[in-house]
N, C-alpha and C. Protein backbone atom coordinates (compact mmCIF):
# COMPACT_ATOMS: atom_id res chain seq x y z
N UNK A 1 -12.32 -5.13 0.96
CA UNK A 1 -12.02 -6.09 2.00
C UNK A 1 -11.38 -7.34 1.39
N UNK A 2 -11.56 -7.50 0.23
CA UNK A 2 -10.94 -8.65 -0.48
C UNK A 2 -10.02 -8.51 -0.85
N UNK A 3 -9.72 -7.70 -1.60
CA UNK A 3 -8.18 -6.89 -1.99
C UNK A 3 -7.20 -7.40 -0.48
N UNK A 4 -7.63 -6.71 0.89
CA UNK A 4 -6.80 -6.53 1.65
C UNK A 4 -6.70 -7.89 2.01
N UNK A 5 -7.41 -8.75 2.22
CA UNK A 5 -7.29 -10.24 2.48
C UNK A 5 -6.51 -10.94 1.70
N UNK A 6 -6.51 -10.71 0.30
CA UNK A 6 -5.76 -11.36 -1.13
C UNK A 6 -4.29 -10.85 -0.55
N UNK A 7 -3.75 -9.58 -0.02
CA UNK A 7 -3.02 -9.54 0.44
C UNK A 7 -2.31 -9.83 1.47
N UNK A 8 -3.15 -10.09 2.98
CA UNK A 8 -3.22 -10.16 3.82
C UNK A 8 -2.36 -11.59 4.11
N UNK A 9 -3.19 -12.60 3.48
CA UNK A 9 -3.41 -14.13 3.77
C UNK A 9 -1.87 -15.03 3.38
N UNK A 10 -1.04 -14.20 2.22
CA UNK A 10 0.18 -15.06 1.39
C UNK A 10 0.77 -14.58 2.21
N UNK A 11 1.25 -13.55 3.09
CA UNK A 11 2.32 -12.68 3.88
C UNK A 11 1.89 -12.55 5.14
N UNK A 12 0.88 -12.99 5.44
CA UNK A 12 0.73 -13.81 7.16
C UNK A 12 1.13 -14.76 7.23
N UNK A 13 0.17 -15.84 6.68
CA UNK A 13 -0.03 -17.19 6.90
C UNK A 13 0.50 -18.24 5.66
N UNK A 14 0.94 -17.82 5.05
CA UNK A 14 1.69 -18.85 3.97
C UNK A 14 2.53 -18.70 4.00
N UNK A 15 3.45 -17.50 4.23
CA UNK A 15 4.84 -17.21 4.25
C UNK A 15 5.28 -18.42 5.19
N UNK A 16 4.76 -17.77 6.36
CA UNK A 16 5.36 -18.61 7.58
C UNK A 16 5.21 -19.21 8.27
N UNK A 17 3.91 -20.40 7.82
CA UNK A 17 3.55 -21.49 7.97
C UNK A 17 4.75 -22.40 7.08
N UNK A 18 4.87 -21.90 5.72
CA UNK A 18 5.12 -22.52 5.02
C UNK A 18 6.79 -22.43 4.94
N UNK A 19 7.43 -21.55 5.65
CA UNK A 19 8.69 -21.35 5.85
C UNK A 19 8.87 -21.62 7.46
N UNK A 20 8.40 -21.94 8.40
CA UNK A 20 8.50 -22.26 9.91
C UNK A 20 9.97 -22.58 9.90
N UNK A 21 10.63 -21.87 11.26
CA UNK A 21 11.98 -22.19 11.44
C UNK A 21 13.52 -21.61 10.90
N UNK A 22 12.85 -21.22 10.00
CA UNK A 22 13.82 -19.81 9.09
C UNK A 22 13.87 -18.85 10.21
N UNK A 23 15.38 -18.38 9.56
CA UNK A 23 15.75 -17.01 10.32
C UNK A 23 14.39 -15.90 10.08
N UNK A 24 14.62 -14.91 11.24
CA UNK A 24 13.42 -14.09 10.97
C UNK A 24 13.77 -12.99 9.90
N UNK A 25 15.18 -12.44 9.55
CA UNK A 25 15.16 -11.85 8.37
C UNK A 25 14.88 -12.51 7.23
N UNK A 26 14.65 -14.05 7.02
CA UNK A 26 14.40 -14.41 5.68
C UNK A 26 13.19 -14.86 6.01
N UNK A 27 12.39 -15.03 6.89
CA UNK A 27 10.89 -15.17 6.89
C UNK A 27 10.77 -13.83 6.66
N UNK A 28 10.72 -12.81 6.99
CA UNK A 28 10.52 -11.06 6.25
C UNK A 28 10.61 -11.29 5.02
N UNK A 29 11.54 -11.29 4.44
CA UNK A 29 11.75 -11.68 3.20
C UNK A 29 10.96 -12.65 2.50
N UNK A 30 10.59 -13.92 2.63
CA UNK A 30 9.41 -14.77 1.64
C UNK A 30 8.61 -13.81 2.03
N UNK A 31 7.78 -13.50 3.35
CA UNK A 31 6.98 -13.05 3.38
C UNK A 31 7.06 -12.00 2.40
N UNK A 32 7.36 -10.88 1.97
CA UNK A 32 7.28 -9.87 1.10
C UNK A 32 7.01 -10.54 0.07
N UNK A 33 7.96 -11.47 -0.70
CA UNK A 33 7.60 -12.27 -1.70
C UNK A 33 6.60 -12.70 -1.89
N UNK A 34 5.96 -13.50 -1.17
CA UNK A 34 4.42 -14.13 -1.16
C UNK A 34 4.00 -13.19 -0.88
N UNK A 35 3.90 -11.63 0.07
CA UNK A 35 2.48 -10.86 -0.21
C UNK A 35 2.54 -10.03 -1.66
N UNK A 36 3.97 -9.90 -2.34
CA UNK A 36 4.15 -9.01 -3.29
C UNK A 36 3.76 -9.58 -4.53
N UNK A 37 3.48 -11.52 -4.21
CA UNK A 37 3.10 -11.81 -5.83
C UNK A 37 1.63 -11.81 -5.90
N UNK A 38 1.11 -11.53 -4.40
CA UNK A 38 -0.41 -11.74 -4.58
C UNK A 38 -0.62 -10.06 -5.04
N UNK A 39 -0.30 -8.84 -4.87
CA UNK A 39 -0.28 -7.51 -5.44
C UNK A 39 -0.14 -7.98 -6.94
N UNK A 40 1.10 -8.60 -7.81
CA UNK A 40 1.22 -8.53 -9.01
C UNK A 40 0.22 -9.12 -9.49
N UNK A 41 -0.16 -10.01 -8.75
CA UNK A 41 -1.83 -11.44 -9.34
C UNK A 41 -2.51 -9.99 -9.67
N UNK A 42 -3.02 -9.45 -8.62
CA UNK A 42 -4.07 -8.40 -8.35
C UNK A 42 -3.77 -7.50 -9.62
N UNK A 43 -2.68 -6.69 -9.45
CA UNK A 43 -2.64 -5.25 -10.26
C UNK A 43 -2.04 -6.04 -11.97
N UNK A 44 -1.89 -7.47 -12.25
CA UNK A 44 -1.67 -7.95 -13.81
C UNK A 44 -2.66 -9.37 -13.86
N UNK A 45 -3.86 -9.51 -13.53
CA UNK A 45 -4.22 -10.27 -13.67
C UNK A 45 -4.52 -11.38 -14.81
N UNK A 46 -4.77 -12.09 -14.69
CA UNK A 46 -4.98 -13.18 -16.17
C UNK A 46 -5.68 -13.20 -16.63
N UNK A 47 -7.07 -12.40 -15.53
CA UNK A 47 -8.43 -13.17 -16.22
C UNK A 47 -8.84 -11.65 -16.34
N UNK A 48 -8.15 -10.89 -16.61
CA UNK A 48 -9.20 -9.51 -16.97
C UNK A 48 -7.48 -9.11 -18.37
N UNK A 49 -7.45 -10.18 -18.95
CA UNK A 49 -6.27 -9.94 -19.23
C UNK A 49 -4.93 -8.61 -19.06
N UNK A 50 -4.51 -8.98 -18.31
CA UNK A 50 -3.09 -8.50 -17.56
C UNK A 50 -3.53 -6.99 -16.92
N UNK A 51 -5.00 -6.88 -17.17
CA UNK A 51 -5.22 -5.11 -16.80
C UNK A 51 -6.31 -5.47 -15.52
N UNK A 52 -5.23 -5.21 -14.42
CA UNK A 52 -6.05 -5.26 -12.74
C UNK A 52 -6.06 -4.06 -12.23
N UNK A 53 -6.19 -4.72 -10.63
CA UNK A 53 -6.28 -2.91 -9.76
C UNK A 53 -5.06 -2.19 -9.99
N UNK A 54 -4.74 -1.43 -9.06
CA UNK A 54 -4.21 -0.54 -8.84
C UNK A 54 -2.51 -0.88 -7.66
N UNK A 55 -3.42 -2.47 -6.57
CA UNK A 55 -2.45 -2.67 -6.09
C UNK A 55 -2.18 -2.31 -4.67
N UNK A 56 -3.27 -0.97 -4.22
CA UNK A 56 -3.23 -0.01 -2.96
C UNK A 56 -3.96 -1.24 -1.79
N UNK A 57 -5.42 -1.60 -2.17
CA UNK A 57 -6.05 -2.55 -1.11
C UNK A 57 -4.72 -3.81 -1.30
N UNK A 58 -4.49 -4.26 -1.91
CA UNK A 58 -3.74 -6.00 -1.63
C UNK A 58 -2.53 -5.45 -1.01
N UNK A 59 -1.38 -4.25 -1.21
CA UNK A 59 -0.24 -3.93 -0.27
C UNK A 59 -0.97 -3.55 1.27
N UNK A 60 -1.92 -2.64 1.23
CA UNK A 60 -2.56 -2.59 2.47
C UNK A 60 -2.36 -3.80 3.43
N UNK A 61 -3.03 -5.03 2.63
CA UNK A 61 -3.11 -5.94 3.62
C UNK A 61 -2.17 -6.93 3.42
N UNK A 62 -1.67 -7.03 2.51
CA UNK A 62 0.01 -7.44 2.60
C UNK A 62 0.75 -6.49 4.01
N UNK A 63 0.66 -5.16 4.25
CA UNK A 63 1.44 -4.38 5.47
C UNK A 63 0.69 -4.46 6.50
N UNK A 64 -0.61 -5.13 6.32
CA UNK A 64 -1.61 -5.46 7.68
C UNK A 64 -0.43 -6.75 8.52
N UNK A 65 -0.08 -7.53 8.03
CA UNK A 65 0.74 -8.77 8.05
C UNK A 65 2.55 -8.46 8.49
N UNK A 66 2.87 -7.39 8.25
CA UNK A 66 4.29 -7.39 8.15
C UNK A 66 4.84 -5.98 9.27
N UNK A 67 3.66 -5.02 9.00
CA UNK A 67 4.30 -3.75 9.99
C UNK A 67 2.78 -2.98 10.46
N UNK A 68 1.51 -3.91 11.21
CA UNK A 68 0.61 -3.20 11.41
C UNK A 68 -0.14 -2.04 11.81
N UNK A 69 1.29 -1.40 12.57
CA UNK A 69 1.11 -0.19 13.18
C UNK A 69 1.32 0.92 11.72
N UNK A 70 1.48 0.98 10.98
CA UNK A 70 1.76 1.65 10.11
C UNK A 70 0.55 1.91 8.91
N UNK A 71 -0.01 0.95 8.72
CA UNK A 71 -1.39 0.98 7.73
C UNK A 71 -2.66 1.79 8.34
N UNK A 72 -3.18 2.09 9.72
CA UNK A 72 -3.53 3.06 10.21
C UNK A 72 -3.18 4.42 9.90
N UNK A 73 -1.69 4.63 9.94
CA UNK A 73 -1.55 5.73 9.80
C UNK A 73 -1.23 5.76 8.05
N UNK A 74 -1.25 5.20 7.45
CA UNK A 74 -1.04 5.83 5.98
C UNK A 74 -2.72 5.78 5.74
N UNK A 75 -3.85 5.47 6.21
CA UNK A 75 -4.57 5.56 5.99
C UNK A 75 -5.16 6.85 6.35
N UNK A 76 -4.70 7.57 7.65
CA UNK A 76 -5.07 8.58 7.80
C UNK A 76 -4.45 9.56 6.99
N UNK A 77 -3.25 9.52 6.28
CA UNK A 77 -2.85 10.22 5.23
C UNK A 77 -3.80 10.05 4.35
N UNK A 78 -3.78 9.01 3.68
CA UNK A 78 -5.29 8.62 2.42
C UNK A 78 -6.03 9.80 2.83
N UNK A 79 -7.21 9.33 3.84
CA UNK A 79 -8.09 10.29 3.81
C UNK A 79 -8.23 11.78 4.09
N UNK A 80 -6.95 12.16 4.78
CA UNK A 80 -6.79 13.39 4.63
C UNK A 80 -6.62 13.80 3.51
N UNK A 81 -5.77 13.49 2.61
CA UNK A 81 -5.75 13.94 1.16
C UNK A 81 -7.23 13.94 0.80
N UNK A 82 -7.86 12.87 0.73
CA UNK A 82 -8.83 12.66 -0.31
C UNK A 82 -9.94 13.57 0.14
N UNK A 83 -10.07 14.03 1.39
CA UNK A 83 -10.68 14.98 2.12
C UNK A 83 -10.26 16.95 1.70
N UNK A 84 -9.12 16.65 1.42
CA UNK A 84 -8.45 17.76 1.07
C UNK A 84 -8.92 18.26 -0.10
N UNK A 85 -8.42 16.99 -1.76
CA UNK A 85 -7.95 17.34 -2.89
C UNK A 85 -9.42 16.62 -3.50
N UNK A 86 -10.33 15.75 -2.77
CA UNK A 86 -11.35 14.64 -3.78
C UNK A 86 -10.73 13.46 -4.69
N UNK A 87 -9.34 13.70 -5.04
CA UNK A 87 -8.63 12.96 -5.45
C UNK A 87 -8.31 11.25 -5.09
N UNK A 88 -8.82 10.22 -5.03
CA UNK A 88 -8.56 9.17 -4.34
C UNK A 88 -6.84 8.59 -4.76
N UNK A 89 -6.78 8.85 -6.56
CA UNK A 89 -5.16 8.63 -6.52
C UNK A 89 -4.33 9.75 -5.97
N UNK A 90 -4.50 10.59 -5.69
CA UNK A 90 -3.33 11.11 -4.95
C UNK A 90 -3.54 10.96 -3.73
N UNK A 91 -4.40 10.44 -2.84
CA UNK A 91 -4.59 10.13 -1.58
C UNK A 91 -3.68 9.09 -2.13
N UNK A 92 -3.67 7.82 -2.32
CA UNK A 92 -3.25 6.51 -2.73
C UNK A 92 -1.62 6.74 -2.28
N UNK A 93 -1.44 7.83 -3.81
CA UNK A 93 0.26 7.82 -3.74
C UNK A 93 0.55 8.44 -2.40
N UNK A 94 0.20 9.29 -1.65
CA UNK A 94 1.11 10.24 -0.99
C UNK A 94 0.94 8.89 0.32
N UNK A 95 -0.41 8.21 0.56
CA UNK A 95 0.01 7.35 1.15
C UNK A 95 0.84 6.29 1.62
N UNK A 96 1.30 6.01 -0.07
CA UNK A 96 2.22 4.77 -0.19
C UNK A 96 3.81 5.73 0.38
N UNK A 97 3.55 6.87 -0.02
CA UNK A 97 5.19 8.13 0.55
C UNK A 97 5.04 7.93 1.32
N UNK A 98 4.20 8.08 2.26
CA UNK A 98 4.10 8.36 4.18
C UNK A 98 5.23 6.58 4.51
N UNK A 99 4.47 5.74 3.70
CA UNK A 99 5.10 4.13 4.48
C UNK A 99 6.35 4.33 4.52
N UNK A 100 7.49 4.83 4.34
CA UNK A 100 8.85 4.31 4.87
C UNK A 100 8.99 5.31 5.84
N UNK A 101 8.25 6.56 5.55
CA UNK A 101 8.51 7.75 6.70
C UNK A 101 8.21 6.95 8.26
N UNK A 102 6.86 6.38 8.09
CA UNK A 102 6.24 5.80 9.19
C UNK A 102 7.17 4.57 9.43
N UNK A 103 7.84 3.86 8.72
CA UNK A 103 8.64 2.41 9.43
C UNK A 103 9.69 3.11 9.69
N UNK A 104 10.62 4.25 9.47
CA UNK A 104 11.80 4.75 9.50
C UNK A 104 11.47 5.98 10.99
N UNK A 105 10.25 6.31 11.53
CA UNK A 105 10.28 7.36 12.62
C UNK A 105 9.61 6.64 13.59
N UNK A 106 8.61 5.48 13.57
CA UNK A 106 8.13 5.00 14.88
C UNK A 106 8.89 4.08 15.27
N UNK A 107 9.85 3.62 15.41
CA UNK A 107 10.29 2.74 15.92
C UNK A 107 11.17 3.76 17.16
N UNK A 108 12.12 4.39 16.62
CA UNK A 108 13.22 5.36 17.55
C UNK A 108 11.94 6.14 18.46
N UNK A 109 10.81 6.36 18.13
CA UNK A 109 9.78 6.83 18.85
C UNK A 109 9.04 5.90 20.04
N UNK A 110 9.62 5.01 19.68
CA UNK A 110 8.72 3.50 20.90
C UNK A 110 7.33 3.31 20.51
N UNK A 111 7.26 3.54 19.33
CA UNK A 111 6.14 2.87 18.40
C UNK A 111 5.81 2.21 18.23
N UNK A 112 6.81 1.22 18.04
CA UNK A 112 6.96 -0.12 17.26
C UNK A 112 8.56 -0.83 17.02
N UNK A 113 8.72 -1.94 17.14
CA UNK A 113 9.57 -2.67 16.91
C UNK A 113 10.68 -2.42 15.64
N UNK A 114 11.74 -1.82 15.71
CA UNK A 114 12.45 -1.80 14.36
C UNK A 114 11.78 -2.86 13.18
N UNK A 115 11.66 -2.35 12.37
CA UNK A 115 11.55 -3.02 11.09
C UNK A 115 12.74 -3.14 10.53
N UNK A 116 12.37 -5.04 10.05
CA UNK A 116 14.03 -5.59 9.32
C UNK A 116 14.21 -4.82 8.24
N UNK A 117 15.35 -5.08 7.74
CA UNK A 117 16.31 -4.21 7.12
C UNK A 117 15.22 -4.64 5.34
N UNK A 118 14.44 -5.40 5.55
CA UNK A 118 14.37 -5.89 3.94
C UNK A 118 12.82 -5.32 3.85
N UNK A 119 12.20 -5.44 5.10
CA UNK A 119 11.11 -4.21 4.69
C UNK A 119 11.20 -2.96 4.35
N UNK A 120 12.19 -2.25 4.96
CA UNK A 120 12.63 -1.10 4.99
C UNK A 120 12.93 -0.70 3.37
N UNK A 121 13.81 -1.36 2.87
CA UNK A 121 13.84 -1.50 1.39
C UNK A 121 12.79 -1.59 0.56
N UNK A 122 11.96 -2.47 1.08
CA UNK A 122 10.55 -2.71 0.20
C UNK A 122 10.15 -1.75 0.26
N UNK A 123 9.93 -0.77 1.50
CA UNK A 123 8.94 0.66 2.11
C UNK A 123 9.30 1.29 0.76
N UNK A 124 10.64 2.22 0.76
CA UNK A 124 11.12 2.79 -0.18
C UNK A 124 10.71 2.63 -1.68
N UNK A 125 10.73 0.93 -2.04
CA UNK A 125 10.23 1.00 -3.77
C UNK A 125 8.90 0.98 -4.01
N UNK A 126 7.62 0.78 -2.52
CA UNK A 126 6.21 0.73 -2.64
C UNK A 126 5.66 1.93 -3.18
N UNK A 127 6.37 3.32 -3.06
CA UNK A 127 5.36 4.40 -3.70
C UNK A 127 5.70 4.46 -5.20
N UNK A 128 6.81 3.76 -5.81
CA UNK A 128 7.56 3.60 -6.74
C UNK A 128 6.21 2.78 -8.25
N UNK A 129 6.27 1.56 -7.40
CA UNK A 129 5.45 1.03 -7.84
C UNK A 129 3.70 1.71 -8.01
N UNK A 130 3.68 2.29 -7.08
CA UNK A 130 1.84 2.64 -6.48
C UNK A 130 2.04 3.93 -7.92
N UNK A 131 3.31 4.88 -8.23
CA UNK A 131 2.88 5.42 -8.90
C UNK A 131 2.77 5.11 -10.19
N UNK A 132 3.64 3.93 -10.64
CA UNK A 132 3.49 3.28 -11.60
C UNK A 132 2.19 2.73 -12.35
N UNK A 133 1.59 2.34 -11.18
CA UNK A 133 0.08 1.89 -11.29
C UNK A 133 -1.07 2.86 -11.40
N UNK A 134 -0.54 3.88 -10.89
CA UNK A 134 -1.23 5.13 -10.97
C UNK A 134 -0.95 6.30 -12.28
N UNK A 135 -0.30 6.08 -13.44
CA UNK A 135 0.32 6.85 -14.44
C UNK A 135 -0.80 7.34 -14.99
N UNK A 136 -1.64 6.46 -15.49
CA UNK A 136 -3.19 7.16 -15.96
C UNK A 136 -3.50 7.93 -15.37
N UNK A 137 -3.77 7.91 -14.48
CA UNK A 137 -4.50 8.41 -13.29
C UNK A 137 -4.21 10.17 -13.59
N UNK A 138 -2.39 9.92 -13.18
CA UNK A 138 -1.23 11.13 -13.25
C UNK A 138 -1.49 11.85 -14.05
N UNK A 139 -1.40 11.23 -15.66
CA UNK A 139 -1.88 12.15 -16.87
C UNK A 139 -3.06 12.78 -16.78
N UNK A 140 -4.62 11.96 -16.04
CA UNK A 140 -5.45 12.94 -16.10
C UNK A 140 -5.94 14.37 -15.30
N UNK A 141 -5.04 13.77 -14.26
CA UNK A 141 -5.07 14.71 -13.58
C UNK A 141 -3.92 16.15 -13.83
N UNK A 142 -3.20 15.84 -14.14
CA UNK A 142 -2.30 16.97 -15.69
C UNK A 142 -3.12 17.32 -16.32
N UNK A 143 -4.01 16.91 -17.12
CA UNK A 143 -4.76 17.21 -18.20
C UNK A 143 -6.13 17.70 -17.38
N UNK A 144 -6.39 17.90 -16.32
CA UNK A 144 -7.65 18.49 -15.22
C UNK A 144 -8.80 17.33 -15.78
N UNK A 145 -8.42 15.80 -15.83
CA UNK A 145 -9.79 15.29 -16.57
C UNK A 145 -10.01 14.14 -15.43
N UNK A 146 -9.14 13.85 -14.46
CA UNK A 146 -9.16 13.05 -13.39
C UNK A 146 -10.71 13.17 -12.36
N UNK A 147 -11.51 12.43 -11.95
CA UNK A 147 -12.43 12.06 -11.60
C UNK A 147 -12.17 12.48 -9.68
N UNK A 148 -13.22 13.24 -9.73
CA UNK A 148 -12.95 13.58 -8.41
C UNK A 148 -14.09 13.52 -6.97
N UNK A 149 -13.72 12.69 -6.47
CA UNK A 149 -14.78 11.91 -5.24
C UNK A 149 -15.11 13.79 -4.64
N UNK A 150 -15.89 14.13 -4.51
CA UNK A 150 -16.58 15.54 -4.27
C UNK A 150 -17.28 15.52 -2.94
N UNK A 151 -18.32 14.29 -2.66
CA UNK A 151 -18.47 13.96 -1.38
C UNK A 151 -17.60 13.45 -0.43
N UNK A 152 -16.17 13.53 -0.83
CA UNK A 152 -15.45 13.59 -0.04
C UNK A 152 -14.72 14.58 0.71
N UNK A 153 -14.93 15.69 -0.06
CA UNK A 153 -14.12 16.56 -0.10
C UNK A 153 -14.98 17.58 1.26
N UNK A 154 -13.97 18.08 2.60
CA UNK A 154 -14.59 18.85 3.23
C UNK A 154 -14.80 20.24 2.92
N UNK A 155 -13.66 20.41 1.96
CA UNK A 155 -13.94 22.35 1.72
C UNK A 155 -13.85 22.65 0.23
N UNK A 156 -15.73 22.30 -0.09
CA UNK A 156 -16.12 21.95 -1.38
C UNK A 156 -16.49 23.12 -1.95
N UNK A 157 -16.27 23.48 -3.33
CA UNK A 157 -16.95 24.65 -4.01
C UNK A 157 -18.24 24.28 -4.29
N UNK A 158 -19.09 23.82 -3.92
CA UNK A 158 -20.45 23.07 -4.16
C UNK A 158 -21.12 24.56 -2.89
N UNK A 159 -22.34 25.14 -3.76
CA UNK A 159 -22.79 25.70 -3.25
C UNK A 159 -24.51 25.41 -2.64
C-alpha cells in the first residue's frame, strides 16, 4: 500500500498542483515524470544503497493516477498468472505486457477516454523496464531455482 501511494501521490497531486494551467498533454507528461522518479527513488534507492524494489507496486500507483481503468485489469492478469504458474515475477511482467494492450483496446471499446499520446509511449517502455528489474528473477527461473508462491497456485501438485 505504500509502494502504490509513493507512486500514486507525485503523479496525482504534485504533478498538477504543481504544474496548474499547462496544456493537458504536458501535464501527462510531468506527470509521468514525477510518478516515474518516485519508481526510480523506489527500485535505486539511497538508503538500501542503490538496491530497491522491483518498481511493480510504485508504477501501479503511479497508473492509479494517470489511466485508472487499466490497473484493475493488469491486476487481474497478475493474479491469474500467479494463480496459474506460483510465479509472482512472471505475474509482474506479463502484467506490465497487458498495460499498453489495455490503453491501446479500451478506449475504441468505450472504456475509457483515449490516452495521450505520451502515455501511450510510456505503456510500451513499462514492461521494458519491469523486466529489467526482474533479470534475477529471469535467470532463476531458467535455472528452475525461482521461488514459487504455491498457496497461490490453483492447480497444485501438492497432494
Amino acid at each position: 500500500v505504500v509502494d502504490i501511494f509513493k507512486g500514486w501521490l507525485p503523479a496525482a497531486v504534485y504533478a498538477t498542483s504543481l504544474f496548474q494551467g499547462q496544456p493537458i498533454e504536458e501535464t501527462g507528461v510531468l506527470q509521468i515524470l514525477c510518478g516515474f522518479a518516485a519508481v526510480l527513488g523506489h527500485t535505486y534507492t539511497i538508503f538500501a544503497e542503490f538496491k530497491g524494489g522491483k518498481g511493480v507496486g510504485t508504477l501501479g500507483g503511479m497508473l492509479l493516477a494517470l489511466f485508472p481503468i487499466a490497473v484493475p485489469l493488469c491486476l487481474i492478469v497478475f493474479a491469474v498468472v500467479l494463480m496459474l504458474t506460483g510465479y509472482v515475477s512472471v505475474g509482474s511482467i506479463l502484467a506490465s505486457a497487458a498495460l499498453p494492450i489495455f490503453l491501446f483496446i479500451l478506449p475504441p471499446l468505450g472504456f475509457a477516454d483515449t490516452a495521450p499520446l505520451s502515455l501511450l509511449i510510456f505503456s510500451l517502455l513499462v514492461p521494458w523496464f519491469i523486466i529489467f528489474t526482474h533479470r534475477s528473477n529471469i535467470t532463476r527461473l531458467r535455472s528452475g531455482d525461482e521461488n514459487r508462491f504455491e498457496k497461490a497456485m490453483i492447480f497444485s501438485n501438492k497432494k
